[in-house]
ModelCIF file with pLDDT and N, C-alpha, C, O atoms, coordinates in Angstrom:
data_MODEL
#
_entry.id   MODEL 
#
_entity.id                         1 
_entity.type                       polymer 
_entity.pdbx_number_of_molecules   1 
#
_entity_poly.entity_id                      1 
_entity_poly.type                           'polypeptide(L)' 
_entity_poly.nstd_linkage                   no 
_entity_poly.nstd_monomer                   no 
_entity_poly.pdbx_seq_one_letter_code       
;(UNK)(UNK)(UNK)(UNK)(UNK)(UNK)(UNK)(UNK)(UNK)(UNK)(UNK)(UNK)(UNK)(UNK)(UNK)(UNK)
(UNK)(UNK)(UNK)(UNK)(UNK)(UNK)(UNK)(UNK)(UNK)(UNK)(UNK)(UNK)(UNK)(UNK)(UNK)(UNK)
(UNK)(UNK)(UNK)(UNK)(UNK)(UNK)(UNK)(UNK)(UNK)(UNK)(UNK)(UNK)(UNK)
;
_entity_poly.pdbx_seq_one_letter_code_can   XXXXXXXXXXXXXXXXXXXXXXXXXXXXXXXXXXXXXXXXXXXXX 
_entity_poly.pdbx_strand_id                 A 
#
loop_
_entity_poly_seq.entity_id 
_entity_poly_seq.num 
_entity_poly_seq.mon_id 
_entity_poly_seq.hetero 
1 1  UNK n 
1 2  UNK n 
1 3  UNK n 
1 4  UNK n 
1 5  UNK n 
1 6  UNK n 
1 7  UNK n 
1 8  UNK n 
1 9  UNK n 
1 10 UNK n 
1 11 UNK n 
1 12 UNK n 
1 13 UNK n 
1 14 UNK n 
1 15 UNK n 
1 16 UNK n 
1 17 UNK n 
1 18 UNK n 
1 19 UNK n 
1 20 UNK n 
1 21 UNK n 
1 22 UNK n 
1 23 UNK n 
1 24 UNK n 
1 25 UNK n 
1 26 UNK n 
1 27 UNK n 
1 28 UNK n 
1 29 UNK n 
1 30 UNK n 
1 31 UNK n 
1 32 UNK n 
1 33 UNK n 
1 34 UNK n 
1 35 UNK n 
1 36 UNK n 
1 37 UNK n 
1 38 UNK n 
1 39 UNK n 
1 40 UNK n 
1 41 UNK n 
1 42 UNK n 
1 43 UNK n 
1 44 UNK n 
1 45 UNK n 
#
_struct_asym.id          A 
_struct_asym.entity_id   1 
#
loop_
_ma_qa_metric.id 
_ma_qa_metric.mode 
_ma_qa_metric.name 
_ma_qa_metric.software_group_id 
_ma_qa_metric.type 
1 global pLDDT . pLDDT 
2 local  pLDDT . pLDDT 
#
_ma_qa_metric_global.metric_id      1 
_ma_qa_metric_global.metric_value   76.00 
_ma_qa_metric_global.model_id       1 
_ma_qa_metric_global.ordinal_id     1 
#
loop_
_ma_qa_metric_local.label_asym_id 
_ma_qa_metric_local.label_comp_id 
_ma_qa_metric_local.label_seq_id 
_ma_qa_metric_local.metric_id 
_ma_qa_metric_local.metric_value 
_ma_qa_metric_local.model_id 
_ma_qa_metric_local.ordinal_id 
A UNK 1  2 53.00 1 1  
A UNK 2  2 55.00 1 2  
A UNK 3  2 57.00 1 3  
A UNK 4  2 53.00 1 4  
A UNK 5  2 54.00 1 5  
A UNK 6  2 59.00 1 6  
A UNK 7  2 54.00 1 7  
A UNK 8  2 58.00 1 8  
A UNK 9  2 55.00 1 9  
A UNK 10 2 56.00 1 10 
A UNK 11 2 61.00 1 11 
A UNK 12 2 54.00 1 12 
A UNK 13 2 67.00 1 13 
A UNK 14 2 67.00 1 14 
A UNK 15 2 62.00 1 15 
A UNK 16 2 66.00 1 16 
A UNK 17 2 61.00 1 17 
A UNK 18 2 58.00 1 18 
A UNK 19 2 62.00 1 19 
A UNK 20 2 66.00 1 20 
A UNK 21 2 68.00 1 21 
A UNK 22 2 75.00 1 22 
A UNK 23 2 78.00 1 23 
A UNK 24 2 82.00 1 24 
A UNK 25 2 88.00 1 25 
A UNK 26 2 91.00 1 26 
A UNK 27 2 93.00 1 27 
A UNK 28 2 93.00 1 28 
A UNK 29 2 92.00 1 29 
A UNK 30 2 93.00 1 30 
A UNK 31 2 92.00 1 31 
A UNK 32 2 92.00 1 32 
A UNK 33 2 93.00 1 33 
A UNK 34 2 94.00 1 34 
A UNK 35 2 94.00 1 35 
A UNK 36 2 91.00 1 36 
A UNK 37 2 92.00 1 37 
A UNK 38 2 92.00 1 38 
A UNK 39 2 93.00 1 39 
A UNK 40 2 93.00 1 40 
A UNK 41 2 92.00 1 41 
A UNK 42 2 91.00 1 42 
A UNK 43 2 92.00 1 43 
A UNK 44 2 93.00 1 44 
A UNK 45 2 95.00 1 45 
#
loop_
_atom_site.group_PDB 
_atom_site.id 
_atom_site.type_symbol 
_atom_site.label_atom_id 
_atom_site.label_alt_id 
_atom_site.label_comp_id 
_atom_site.label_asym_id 
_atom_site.label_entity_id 
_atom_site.label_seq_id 
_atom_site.pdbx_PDB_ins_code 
_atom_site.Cartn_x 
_atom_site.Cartn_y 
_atom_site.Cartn_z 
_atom_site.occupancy 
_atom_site.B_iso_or_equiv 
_atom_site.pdbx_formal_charge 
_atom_site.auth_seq_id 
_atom_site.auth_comp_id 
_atom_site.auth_asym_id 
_atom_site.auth_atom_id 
_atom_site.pdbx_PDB_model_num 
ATOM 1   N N  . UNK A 1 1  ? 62.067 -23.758 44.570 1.00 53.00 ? 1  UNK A N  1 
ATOM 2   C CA . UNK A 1 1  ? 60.971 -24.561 45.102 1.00 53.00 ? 1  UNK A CA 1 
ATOM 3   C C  . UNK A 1 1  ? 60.515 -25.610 44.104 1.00 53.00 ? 1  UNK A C  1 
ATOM 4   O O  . UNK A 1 1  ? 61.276 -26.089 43.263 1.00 53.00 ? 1  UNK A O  1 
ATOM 5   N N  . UNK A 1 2  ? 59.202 -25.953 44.241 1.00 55.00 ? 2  UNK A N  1 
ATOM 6   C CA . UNK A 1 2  ? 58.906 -27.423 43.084 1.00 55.00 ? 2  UNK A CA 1 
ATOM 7   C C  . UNK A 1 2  ? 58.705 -26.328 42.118 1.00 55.00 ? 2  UNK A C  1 
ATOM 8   O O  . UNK A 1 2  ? 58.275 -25.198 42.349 1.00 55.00 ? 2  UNK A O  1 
ATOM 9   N N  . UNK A 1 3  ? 59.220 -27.024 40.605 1.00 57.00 ? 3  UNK A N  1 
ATOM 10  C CA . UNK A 1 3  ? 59.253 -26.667 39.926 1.00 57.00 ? 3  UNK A CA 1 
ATOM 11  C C  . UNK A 1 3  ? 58.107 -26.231 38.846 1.00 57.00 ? 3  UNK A C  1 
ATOM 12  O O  . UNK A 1 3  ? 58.244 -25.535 37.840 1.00 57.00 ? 3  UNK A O  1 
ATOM 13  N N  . UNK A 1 4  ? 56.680 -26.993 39.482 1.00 53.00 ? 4  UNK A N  1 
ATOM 14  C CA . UNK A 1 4  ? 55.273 -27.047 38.925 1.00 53.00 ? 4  UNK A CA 1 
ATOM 15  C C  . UNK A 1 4  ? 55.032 -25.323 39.558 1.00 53.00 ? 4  UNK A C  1 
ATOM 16  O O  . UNK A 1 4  ? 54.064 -24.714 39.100 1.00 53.00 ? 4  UNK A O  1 
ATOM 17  N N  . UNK A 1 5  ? 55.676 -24.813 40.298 1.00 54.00 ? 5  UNK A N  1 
ATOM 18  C CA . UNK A 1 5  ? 55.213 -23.813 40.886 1.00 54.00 ? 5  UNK A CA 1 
ATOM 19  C C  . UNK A 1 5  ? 55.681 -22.688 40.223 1.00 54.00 ? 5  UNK A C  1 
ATOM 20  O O  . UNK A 1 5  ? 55.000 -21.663 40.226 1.00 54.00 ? 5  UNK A O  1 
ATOM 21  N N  . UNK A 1 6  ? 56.599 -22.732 39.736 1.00 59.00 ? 6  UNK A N  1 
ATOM 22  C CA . UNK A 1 6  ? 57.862 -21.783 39.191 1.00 59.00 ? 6  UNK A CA 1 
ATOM 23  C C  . UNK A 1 6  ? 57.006 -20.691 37.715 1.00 59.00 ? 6  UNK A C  1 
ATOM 24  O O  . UNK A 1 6  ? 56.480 -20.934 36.629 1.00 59.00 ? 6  UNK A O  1 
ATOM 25  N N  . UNK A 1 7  ? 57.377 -19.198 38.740 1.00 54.00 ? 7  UNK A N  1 
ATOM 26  C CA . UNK A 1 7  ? 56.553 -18.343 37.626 1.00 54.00 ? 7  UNK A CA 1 
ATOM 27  C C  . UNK A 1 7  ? 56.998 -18.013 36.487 1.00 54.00 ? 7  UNK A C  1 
ATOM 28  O O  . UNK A 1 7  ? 58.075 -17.416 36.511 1.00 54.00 ? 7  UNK A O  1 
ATOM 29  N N  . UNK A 1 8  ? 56.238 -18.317 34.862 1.00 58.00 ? 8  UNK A N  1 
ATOM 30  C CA . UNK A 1 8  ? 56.411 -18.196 34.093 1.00 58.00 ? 8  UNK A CA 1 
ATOM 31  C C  . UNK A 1 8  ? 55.219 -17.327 33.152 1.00 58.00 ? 8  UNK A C  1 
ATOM 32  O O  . UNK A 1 8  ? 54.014 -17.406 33.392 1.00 58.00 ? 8  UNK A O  1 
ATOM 33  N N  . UNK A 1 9  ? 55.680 -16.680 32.293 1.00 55.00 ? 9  UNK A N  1 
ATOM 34  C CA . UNK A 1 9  ? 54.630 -16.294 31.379 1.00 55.00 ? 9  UNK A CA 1 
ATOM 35  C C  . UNK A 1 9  ? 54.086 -16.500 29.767 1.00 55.00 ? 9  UNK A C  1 
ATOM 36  O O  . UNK A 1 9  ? 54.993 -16.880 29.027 1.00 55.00 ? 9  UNK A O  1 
ATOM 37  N N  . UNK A 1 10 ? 53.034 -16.353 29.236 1.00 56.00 ? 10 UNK A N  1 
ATOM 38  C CA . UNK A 1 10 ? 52.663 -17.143 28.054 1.00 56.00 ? 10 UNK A CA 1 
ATOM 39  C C  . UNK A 1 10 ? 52.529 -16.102 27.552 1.00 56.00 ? 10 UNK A C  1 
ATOM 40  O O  . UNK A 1 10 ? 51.980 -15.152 28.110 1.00 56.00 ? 10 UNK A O  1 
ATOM 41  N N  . UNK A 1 11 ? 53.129 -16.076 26.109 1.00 61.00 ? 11 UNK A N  1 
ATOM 42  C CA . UNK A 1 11 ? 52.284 -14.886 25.174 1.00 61.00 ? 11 UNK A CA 1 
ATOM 43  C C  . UNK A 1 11 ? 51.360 -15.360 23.782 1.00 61.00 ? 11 UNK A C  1 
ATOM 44  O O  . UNK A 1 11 ? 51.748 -16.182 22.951 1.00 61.00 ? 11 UNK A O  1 
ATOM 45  N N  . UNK A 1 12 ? 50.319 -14.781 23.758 1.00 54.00 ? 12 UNK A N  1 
ATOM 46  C CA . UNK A 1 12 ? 49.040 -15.616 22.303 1.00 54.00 ? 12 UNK A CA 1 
ATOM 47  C C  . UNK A 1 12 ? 48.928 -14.501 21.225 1.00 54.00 ? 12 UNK A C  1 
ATOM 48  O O  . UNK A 1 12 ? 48.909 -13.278 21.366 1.00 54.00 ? 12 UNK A O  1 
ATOM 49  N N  . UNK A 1 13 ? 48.889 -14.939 20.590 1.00 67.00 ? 13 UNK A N  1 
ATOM 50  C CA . UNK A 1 13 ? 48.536 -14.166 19.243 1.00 67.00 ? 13 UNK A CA 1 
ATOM 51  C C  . UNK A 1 13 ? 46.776 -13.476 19.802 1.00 67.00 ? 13 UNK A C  1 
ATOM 52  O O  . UNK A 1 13 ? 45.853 -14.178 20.215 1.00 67.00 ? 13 UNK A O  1 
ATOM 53  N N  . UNK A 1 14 ? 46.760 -12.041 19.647 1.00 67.00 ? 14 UNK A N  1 
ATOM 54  C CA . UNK A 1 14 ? 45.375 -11.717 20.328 1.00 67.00 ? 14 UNK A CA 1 
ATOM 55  C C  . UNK A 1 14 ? 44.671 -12.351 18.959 1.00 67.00 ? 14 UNK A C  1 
ATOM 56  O O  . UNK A 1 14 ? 45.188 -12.771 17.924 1.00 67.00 ? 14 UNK A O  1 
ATOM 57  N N  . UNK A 1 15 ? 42.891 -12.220 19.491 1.00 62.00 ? 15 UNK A N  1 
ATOM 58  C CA . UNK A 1 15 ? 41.916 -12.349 18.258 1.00 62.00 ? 15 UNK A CA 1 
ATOM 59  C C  . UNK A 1 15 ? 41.346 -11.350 17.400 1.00 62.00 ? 15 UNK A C  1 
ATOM 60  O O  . UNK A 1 15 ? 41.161 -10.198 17.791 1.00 62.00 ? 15 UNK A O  1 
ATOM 61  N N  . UNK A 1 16 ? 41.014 -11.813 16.047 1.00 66.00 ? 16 UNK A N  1 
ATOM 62  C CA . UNK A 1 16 ? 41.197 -10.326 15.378 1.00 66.00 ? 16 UNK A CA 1 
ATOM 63  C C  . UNK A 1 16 ? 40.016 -9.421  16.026 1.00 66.00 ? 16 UNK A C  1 
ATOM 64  O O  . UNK A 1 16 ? 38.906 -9.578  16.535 1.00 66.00 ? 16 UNK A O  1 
ATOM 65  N N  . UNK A 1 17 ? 40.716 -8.616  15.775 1.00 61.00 ? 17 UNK A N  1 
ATOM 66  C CA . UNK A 1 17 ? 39.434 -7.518  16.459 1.00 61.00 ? 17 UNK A CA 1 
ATOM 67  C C  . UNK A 1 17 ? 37.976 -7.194  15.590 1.00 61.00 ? 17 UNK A C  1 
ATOM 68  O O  . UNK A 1 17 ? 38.110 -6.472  14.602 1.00 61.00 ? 17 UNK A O  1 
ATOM 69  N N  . UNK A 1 18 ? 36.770 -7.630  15.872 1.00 58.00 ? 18 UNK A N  1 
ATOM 70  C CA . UNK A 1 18 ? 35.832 -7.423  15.422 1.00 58.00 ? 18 UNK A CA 1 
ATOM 71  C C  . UNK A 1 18 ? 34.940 -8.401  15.032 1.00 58.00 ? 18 UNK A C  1 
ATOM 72  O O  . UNK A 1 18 ? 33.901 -8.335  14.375 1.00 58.00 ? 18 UNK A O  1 
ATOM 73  N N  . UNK A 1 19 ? 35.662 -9.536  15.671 1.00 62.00 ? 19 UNK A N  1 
ATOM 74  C CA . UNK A 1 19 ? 35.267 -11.076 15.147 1.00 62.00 ? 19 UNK A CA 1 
ATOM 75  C C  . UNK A 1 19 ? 34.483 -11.655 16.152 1.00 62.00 ? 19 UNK A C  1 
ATOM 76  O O  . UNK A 1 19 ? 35.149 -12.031 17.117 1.00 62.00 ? 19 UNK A O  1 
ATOM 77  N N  . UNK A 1 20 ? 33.471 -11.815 16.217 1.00 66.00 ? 20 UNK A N  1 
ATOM 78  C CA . UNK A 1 20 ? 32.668 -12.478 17.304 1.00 66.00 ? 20 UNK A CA 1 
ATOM 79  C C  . UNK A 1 20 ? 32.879 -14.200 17.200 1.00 66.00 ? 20 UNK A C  1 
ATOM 80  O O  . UNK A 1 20 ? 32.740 -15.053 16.323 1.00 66.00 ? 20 UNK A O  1 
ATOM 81  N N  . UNK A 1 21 ? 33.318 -14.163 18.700 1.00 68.00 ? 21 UNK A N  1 
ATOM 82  C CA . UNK A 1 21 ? 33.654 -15.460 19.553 1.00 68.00 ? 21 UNK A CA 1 
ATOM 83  C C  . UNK A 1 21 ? 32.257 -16.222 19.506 1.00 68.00 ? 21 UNK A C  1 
ATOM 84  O O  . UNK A 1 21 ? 31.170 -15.712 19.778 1.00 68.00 ? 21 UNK A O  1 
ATOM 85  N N  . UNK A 1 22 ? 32.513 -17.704 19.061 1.00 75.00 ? 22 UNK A N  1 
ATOM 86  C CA . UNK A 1 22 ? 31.202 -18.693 19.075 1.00 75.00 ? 22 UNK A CA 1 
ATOM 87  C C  . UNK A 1 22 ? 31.150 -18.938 20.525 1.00 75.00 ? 22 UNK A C  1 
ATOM 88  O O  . UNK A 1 22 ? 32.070 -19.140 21.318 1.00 75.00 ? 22 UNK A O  1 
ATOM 89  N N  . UNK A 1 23 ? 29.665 -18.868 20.729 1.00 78.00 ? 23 UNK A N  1 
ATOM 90  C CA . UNK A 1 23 ? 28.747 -19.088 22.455 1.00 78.00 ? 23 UNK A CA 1 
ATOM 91  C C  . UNK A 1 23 ? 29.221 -20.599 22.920 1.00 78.00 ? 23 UNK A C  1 
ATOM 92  O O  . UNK A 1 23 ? 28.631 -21.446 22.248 1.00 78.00 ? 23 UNK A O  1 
ATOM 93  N N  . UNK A 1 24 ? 30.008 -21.091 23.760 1.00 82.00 ? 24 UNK A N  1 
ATOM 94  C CA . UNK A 1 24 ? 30.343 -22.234 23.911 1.00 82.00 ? 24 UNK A CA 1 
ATOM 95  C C  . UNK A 1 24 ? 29.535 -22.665 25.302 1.00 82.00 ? 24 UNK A C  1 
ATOM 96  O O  . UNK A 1 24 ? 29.601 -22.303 26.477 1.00 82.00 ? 24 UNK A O  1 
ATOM 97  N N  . UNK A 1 25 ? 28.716 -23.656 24.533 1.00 88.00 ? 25 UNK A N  1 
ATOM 98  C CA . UNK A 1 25 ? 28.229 -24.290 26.258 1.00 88.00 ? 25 UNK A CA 1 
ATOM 99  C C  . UNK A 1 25 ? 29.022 -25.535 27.012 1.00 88.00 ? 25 UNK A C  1 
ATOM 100 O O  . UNK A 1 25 ? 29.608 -26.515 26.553 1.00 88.00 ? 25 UNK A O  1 
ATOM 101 N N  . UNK A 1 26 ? 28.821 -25.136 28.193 1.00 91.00 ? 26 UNK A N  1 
ATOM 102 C CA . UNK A 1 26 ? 29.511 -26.519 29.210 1.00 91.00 ? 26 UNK A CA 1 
ATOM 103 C C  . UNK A 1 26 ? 28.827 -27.787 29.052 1.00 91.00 ? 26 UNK A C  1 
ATOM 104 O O  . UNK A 1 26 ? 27.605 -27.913 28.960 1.00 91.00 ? 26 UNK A O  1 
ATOM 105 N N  . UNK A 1 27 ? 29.799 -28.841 29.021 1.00 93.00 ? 27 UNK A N  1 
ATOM 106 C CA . UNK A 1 27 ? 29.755 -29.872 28.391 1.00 93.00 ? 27 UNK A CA 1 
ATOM 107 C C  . UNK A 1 27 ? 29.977 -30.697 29.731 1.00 93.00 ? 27 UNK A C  1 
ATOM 108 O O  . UNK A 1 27 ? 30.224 -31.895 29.593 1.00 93.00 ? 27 UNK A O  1 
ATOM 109 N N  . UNK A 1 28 ? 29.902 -30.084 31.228 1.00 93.00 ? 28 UNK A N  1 
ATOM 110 C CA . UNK A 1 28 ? 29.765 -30.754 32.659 1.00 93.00 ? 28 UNK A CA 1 
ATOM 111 C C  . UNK A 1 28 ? 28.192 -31.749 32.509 1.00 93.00 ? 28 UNK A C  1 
ATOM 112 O O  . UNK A 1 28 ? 27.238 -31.234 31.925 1.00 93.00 ? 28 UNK A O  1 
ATOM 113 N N  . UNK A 1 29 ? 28.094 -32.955 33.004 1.00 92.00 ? 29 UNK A N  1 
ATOM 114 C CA . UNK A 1 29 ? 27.114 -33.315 32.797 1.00 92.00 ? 29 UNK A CA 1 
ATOM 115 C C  . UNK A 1 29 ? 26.345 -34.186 34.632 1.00 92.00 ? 29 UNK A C  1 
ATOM 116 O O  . UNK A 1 29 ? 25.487 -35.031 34.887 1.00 92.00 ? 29 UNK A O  1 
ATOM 117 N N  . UNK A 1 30 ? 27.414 -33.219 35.548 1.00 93.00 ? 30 UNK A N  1 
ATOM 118 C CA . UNK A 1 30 ? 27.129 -33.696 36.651 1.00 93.00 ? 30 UNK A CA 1 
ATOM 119 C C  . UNK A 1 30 ? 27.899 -32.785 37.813 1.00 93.00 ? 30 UNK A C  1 
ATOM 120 O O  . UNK A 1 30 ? 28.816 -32.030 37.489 1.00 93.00 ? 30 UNK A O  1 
ATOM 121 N N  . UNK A 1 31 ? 27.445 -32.918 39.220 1.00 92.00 ? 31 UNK A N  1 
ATOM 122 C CA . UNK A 1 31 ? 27.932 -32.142 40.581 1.00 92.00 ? 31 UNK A CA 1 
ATOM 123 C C  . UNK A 1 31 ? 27.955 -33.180 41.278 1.00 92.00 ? 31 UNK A C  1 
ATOM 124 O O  . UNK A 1 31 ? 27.521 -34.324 41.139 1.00 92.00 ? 31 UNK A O  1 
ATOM 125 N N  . UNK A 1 32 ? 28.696 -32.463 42.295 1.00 92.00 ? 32 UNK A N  1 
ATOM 126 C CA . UNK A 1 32 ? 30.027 -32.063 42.351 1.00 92.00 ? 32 UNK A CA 1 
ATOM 127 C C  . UNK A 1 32 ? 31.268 -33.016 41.298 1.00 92.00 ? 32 UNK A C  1 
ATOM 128 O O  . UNK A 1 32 ? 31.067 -34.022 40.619 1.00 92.00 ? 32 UNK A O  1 
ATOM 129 N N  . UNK A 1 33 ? 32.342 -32.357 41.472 1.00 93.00 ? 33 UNK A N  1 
ATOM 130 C CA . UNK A 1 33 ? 33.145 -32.398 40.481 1.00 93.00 ? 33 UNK A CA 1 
ATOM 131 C C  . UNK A 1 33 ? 34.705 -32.611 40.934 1.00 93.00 ? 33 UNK A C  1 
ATOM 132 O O  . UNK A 1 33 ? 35.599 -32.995 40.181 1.00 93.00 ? 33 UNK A O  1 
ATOM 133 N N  . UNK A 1 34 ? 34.881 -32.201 42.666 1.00 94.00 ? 34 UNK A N  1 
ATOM 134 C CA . UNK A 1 34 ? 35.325 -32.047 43.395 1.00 94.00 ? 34 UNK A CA 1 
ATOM 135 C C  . UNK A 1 34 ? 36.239 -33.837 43.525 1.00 94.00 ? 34 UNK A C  1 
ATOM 136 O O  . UNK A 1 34 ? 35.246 -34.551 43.386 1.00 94.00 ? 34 UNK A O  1 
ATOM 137 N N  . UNK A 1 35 ? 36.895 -34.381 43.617 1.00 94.00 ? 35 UNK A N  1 
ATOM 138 C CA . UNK A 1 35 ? 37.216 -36.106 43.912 1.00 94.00 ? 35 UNK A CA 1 
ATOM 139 C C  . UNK A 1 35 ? 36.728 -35.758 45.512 1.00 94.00 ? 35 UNK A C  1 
ATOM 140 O O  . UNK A 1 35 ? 35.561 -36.103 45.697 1.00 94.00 ? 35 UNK A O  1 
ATOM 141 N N  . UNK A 1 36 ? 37.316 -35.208 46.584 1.00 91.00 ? 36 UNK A N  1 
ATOM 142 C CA . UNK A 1 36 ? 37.050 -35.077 47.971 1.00 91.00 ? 36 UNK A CA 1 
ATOM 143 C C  . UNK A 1 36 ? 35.416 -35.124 47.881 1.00 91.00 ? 36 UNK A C  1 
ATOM 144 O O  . UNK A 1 36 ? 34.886 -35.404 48.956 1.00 91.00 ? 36 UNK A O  1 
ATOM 145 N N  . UNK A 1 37 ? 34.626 -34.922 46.905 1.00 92.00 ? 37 UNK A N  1 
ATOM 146 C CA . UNK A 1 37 ? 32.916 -34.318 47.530 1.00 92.00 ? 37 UNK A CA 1 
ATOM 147 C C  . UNK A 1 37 ? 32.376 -35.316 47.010 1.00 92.00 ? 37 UNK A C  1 
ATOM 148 O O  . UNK A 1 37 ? 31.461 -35.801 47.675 1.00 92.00 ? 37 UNK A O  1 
ATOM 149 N N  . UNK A 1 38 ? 32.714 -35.997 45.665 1.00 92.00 ? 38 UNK A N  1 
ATOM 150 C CA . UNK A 1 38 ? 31.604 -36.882 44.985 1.00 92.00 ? 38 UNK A CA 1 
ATOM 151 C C  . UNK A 1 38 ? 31.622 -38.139 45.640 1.00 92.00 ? 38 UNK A C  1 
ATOM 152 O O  . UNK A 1 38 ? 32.535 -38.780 46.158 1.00 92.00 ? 38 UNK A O  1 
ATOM 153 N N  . UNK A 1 39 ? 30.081 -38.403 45.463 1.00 93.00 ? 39 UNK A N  1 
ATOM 154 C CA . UNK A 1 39 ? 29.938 -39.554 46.173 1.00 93.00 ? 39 UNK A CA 1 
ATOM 155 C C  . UNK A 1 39 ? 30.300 -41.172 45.578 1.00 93.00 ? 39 UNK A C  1 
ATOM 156 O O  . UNK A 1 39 ? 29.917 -41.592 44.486 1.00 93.00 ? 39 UNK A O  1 
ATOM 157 N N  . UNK A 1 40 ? 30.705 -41.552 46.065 1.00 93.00 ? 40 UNK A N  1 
ATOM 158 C CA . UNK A 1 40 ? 31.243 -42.842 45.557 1.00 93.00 ? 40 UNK A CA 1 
ATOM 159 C C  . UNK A 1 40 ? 30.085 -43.771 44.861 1.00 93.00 ? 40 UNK A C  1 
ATOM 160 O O  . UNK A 1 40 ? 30.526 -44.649 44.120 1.00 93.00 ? 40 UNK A O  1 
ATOM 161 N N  . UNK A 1 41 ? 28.879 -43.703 44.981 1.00 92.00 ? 41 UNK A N  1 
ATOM 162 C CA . UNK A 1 41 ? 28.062 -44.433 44.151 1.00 92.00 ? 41 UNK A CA 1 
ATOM 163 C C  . UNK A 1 41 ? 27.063 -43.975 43.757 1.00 92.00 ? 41 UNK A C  1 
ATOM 164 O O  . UNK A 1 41 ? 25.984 -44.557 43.870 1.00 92.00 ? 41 UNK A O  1 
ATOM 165 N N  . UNK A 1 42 ? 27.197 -42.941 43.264 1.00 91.00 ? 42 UNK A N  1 
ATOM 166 C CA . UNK A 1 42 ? 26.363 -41.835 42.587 1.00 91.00 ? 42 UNK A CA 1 
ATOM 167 C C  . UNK A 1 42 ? 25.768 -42.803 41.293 1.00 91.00 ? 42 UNK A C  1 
ATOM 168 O O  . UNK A 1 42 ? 26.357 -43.726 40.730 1.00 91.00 ? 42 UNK A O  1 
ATOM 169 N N  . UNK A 1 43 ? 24.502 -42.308 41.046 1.00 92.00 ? 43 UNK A N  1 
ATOM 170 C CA . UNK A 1 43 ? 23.400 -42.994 39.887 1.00 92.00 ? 43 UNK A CA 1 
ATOM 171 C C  . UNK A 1 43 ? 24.579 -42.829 38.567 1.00 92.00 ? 43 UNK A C  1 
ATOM 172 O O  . UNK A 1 43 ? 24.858 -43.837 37.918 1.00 92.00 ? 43 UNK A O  1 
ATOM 173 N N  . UNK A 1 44 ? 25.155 -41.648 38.274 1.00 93.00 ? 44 UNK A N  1 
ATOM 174 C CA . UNK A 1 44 ? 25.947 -41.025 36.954 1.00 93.00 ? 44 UNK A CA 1 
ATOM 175 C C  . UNK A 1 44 ? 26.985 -41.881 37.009 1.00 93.00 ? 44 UNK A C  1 
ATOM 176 O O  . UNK A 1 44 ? 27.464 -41.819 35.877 1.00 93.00 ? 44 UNK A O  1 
ATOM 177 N N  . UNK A 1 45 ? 27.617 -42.638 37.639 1.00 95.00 ? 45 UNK A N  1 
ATOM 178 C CA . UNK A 1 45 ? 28.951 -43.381 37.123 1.00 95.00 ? 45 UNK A CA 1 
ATOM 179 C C  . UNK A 1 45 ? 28.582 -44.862 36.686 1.00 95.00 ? 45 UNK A C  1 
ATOM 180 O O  . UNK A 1 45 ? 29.456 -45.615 36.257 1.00 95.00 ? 45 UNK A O  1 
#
């Protein structure tokens, strides 16, 4: 089939164990996000 589809798998080095992950906030600065939903002359663009 297309080849974007074609199942493959990734392997990662895990993280060390005991190490607390930094709190990452979303950096979205607007809704919808969607191309089909947003409105074409929205105040944000």
């Amino acid at each position: 089939g297309c080849p974007g589809s074609q199942m493959r798998q990734m392997q990662h080095k895990p993280e060390p164990a005991g190490e607390d992950m930094p709190v990452l906030r979303s950096q979205l600065s607007q809704w919808p996000v969607q191309i089909k939903l947003v409105p074409v002359n929205a105040p944000y663009f």
